[in-house]
PDB file of N, CA and C in Angstrom:
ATOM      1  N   UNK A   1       0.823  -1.193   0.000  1.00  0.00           N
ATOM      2  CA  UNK A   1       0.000   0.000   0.000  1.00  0.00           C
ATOM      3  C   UNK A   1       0.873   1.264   0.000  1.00  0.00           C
ATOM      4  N   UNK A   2       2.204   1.520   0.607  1.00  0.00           N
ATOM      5  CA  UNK A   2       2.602   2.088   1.118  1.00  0.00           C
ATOM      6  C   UNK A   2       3.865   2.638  -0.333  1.00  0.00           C
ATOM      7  N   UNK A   3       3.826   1.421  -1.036  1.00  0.00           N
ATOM      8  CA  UNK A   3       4.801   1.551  -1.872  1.00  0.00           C
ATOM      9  C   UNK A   3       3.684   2.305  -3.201  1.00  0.00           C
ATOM     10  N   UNK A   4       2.361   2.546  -3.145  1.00  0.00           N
ATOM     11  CA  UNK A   4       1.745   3.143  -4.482  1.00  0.00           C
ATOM     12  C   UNK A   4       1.932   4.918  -3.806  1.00  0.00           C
ATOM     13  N   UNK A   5       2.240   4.865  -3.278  1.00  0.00           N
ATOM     14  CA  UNK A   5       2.090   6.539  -3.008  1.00  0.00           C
ATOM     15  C   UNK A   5       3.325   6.790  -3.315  1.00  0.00           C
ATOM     16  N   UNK A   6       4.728   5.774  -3.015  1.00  0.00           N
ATOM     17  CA  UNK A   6       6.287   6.723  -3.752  1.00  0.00           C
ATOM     18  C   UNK A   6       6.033   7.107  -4.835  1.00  0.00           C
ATOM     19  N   UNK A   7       5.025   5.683  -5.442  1.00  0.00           N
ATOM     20  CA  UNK A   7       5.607   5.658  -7.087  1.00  0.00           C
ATOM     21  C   UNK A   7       4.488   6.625  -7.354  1.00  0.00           C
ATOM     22  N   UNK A   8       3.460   7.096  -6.912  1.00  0.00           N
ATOM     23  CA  UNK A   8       2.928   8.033  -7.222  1.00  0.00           C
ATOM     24  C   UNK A   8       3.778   9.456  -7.408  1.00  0.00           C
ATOM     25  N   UNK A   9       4.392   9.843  -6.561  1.00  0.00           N
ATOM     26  CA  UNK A   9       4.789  10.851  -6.063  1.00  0.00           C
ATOM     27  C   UNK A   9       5.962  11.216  -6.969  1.00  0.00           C
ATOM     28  N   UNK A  10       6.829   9.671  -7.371  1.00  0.00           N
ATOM     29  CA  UNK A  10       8.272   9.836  -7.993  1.00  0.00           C
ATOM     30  C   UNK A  10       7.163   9.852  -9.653  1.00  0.00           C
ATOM     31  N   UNK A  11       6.645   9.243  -9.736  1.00  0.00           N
ATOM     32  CA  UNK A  11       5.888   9.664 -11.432  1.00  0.00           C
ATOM     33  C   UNK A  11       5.558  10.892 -11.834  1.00  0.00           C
ATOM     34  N   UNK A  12       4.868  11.718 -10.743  1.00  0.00           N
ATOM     35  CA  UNK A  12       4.506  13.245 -10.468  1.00  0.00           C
ATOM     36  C   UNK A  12       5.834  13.952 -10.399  1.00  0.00           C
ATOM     37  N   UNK A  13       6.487  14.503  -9.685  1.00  0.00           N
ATOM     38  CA  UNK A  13       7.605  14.949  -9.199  1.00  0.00           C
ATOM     39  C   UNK A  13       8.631  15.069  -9.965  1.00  0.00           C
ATOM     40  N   UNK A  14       9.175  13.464 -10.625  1.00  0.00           N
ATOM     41  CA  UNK A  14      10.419  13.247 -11.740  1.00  0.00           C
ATOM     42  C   UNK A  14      10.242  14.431 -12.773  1.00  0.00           C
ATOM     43  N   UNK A  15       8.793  14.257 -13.693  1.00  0.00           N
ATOM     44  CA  UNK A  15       8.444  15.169 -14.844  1.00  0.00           C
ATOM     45  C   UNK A  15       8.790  16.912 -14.611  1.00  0.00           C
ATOM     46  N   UNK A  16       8.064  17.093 -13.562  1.00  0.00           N
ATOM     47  CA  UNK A  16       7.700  18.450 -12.860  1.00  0.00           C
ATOM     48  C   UNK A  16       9.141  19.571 -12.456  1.00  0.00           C
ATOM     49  N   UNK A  17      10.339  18.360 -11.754  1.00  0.00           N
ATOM     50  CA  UNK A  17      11.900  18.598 -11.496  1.00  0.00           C
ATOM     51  C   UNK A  17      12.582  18.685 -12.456  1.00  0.00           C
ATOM     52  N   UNK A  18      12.495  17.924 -13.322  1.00  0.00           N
ATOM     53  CA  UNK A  18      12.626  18.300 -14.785  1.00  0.00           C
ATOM     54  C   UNK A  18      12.389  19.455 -15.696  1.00  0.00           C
ATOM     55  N   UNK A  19      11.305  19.616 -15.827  1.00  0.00           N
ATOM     56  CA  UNK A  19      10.935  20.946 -16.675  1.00  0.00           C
ATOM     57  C   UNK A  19      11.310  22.204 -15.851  1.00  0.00           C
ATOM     58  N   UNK A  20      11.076  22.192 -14.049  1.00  0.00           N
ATOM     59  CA  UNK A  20      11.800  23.316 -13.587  1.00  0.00           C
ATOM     60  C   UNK A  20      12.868  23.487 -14.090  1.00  0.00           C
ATOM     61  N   UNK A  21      13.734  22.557 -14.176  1.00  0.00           N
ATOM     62  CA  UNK A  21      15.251  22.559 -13.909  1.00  0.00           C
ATOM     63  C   UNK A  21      15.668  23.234 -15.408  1.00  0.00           C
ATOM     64  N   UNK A  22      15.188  22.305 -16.641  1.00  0.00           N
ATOM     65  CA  UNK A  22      15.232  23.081 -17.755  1.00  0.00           C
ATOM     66  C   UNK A  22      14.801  24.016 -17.764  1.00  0.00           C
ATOM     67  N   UNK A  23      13.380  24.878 -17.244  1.00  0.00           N
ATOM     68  CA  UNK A  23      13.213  25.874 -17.407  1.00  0.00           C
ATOM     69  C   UNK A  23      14.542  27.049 -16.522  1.00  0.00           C
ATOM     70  N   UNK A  24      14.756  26.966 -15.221  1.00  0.00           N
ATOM     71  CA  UNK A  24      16.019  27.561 -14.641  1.00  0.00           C
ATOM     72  C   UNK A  24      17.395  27.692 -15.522  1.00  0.00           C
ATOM     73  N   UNK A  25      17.206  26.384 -16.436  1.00  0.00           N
ATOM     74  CA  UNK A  25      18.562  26.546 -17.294  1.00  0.00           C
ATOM     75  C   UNK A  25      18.429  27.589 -18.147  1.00  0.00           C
ATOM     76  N   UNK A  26      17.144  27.297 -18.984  1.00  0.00           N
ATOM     77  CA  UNK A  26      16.947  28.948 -19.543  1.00  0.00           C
ATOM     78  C   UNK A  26      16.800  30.188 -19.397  1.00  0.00           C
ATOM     79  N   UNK A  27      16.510  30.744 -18.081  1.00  0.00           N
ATOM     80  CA  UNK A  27      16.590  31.886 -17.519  1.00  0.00           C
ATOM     81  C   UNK A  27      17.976  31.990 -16.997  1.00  0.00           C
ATOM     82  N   UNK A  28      18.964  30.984 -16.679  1.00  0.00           N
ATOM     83  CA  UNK A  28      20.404  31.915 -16.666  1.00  0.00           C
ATOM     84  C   UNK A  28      21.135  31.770 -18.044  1.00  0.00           C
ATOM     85  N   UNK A  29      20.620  31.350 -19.074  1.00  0.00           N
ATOM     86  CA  UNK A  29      21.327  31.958 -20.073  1.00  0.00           C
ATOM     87  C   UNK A  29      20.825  32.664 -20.771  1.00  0.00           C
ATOM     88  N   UNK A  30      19.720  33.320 -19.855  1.00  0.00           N
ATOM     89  CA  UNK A  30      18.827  34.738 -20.354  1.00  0.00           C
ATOM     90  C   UNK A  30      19.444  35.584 -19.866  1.00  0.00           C
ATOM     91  N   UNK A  31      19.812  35.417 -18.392  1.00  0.00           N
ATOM     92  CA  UNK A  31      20.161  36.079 -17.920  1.00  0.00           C
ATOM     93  C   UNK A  31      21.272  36.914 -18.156  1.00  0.00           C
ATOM     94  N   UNK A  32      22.255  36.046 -18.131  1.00  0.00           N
ATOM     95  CA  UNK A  32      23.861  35.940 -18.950  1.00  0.00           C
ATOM     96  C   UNK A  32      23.645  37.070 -20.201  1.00  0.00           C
ATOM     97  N   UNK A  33      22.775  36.655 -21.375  1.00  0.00           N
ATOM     98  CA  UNK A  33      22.948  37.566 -22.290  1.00  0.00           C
ATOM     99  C   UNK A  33      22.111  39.139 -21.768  1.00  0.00           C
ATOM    100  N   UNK A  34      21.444  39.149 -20.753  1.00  0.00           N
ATOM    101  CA  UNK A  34      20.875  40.466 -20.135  1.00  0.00           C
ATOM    102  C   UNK A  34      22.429  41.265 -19.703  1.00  0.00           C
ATOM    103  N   UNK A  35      23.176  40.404 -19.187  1.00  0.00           N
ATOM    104  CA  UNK A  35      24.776  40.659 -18.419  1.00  0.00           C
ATOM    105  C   UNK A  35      25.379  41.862 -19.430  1.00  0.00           C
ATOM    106  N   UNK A  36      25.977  40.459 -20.590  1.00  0.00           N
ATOM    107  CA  UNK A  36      26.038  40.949 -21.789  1.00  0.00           C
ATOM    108  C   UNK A  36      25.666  42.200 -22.715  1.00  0.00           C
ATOM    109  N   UNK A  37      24.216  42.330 -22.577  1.00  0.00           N
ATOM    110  CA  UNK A  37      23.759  43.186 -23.189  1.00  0.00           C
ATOM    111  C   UNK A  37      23.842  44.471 -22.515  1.00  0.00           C
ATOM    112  N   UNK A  38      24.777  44.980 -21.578  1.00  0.00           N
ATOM    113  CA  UNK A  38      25.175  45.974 -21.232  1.00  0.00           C
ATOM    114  C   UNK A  38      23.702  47.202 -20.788  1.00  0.00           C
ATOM    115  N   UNK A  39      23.194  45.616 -19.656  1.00  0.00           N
ATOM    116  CA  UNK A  39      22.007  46.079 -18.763  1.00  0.00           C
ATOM    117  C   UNK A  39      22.835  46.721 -17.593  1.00  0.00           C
ATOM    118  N   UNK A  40      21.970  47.427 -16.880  1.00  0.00           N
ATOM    119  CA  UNK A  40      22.311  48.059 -15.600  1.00  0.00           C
ATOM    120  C   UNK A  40      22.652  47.060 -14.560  1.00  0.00           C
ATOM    121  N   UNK A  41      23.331  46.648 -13.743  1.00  0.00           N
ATOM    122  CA  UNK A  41      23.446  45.712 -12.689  1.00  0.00           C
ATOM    123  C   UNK A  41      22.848  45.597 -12.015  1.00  0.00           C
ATOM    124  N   UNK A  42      21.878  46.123 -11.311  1.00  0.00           N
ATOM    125  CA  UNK A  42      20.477  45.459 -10.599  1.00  0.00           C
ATOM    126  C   UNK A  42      19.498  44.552 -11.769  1.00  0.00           C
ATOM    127  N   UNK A  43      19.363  44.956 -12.814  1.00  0.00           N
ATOM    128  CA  UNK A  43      18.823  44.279 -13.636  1.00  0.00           C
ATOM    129  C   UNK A  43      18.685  42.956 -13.674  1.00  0.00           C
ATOM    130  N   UNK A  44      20.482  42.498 -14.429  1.00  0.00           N
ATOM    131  CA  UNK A  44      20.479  41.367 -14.602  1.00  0.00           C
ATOM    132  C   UNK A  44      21.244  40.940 -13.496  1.00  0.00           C
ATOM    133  N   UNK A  45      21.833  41.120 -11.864  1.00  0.00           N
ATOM    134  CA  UNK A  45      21.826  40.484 -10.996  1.00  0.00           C
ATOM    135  C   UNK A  45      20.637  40.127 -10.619  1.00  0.00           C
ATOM    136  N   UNK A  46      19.460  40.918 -10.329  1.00  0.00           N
ATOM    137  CA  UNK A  46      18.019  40.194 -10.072  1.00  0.00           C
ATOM    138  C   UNK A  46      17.364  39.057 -10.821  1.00  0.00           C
ATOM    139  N   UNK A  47      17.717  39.656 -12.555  1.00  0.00           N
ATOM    140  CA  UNK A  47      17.572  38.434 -13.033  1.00  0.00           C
ATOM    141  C   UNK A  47      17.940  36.419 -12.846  1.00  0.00           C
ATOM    142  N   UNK A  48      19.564  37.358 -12.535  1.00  0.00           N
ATOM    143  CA  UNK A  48      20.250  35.483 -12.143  1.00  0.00           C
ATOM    144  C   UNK A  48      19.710  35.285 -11.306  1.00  0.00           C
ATOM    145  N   UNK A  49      19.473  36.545 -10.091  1.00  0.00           N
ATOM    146  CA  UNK A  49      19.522  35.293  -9.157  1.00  0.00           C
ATOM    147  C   UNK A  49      18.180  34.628  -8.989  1.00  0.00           C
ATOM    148  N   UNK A  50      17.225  35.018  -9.785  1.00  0.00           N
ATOM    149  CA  UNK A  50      15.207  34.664  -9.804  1.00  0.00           C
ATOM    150  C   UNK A  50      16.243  33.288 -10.297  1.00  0.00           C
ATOM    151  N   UNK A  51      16.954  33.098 -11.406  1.00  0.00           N
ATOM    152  CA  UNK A  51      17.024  32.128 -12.680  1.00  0.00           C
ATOM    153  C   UNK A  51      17.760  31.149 -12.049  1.00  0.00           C
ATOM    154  N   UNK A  52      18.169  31.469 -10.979  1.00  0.00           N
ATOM    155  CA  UNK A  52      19.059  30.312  -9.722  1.00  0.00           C
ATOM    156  C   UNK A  52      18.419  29.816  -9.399  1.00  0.00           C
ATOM    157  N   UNK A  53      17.597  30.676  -8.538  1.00  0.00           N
ATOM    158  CA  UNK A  53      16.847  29.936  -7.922  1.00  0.00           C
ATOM    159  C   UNK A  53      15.553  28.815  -8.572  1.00  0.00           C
ATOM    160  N   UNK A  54      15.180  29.262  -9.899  1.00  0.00           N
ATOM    161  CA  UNK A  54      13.975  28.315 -10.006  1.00  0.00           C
ATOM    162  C   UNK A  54      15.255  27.211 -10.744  1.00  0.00           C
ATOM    163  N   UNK A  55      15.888  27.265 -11.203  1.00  0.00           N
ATOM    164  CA  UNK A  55      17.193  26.125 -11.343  1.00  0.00           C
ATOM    165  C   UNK A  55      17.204  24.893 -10.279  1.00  0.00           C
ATOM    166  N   UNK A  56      17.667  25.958  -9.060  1.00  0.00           N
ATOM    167  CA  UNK A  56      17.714  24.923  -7.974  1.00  0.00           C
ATOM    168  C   UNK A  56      16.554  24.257  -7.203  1.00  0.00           C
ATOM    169  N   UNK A  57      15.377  24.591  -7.677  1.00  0.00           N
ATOM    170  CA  UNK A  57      14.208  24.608  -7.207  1.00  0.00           C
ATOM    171  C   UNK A  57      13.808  23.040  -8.252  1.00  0.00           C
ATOM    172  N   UNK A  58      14.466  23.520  -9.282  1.00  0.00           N
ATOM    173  CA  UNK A  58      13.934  22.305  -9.950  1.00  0.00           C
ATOM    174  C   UNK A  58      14.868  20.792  -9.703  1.00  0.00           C
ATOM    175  N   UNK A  59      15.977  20.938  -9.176  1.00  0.00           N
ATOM    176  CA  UNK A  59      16.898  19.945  -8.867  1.00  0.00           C
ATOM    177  C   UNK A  59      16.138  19.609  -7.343  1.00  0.00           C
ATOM    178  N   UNK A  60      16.112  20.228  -6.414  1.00  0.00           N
ATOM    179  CA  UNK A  60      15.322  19.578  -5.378  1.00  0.00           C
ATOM    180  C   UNK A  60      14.369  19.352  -5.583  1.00  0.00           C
ATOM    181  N   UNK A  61      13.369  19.351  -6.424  1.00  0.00           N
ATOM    182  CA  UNK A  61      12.264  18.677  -6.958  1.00  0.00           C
ATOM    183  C   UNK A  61      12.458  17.378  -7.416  1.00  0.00           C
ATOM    184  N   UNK A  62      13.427  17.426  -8.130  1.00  0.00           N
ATOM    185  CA  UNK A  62      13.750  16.202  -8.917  1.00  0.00           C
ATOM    186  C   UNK A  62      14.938  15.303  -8.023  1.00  0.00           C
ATOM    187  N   UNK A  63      15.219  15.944  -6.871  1.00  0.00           N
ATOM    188  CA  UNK A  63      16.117  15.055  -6.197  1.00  0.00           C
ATOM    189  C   UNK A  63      14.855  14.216  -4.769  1.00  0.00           C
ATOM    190  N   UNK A  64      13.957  15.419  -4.663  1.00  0.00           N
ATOM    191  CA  UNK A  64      13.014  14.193  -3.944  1.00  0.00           C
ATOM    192  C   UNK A  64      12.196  13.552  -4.939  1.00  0.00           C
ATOM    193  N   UNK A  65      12.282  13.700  -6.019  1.00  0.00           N
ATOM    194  CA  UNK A  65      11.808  12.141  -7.175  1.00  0.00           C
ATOM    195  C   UNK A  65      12.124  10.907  -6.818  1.00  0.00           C
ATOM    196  N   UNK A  66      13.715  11.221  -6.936  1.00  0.00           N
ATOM    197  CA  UNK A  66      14.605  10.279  -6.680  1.00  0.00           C
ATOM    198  C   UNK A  66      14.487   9.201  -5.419  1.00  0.00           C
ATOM    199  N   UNK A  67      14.370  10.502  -4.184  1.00  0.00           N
ATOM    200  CA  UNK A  67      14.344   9.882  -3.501  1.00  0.00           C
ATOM    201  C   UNK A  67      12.856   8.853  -2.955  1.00  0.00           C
ATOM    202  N   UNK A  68      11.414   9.175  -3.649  1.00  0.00           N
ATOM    203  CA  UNK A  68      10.416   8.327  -3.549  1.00  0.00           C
ATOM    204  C   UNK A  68      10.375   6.940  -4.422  1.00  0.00           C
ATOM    205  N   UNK A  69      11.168   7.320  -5.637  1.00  0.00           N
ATOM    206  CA  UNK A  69      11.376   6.271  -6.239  1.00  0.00           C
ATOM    207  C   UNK A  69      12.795   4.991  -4.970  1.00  0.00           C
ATOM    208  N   UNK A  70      13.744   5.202  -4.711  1.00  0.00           N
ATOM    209  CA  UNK A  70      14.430   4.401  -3.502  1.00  0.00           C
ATOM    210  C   UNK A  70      13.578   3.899  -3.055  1.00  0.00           C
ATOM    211  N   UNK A  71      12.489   4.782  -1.902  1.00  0.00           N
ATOM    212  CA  UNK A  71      11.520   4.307  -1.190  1.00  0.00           C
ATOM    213  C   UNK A  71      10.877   3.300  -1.558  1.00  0.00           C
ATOM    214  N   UNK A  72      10.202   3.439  -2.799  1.00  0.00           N
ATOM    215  CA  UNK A  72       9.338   2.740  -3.860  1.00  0.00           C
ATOM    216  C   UNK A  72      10.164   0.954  -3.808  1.00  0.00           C
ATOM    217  N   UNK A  73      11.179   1.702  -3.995  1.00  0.00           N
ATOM    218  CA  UNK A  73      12.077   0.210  -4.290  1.00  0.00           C
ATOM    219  C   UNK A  73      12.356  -0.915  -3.530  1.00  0.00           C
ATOM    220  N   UNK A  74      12.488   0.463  -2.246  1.00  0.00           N
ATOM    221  CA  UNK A  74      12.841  -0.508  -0.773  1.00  0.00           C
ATOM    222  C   UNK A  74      11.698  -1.470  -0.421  1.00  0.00           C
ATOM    223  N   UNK A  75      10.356  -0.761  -0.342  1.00  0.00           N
ATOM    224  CA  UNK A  75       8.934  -1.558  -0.200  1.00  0.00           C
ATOM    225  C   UNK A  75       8.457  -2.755  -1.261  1.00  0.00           C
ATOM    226  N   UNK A  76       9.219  -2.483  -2.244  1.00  0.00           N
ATOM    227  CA  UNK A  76       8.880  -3.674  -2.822  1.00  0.00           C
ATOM    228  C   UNK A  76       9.948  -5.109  -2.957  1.00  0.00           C
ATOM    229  N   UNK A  77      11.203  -3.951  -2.123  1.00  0.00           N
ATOM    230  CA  UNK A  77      11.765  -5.397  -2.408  1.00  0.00           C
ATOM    231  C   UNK A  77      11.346  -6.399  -0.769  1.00  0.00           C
ATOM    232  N   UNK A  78      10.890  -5.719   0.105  1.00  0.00           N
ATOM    233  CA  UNK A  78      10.058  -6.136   1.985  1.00  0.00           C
ATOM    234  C   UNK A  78       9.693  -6.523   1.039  1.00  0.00           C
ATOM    235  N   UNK A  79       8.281  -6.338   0.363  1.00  0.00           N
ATOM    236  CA  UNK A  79       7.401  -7.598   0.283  1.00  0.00           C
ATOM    237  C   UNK A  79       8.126  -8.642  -0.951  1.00  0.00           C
ATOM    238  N   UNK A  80       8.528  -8.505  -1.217  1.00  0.00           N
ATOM    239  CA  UNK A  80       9.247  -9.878  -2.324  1.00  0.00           C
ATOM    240  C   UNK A  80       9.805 -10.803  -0.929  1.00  0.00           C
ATOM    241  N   UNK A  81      10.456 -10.324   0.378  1.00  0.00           N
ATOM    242  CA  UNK A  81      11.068 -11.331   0.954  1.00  0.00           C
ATOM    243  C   UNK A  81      10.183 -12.154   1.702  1.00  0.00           C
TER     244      UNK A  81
END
């Protein structure tokens, strides 16, 4: 019982950590060319650092994927024994 809610969670979650994470990748190399483009420095420092953060937002998303899927794994291998 216990093991349909990881795999729920790691099926949900995996996708979701993902597209953050790509999406974060694209806002710092938005950002970068804001740098570049000989913006004012509050500008594109505010920019990176929004573009960090949903970056890293999407890796801890996708790192508790990870970790429901383990879970997932551990419970099924209890009941196999």
């Amino acid at each position: 019982m216990m093991q349909n809610k990881y795999y729920r969670k790691w099926l949900y979650m995996a996708p979701v950590g993902l597209i953050i994470f790509g999406f974060g990748v694209c806002l710092v190399a938005e950002a970068a060319m804001v740098k570049y483009g000989d913006a004012p420095l509050f500008d594109w420092v505010a920019y990176g650092t929004f573009a960090l953060i949903v970056l890293n937002t999407g890796l801890c998303v996708f790192g508790g994927a990870i970790l429901n899927r383990v879970r997932f794994e551990r419970e099924q291998e209890k009941e196999s024994e």
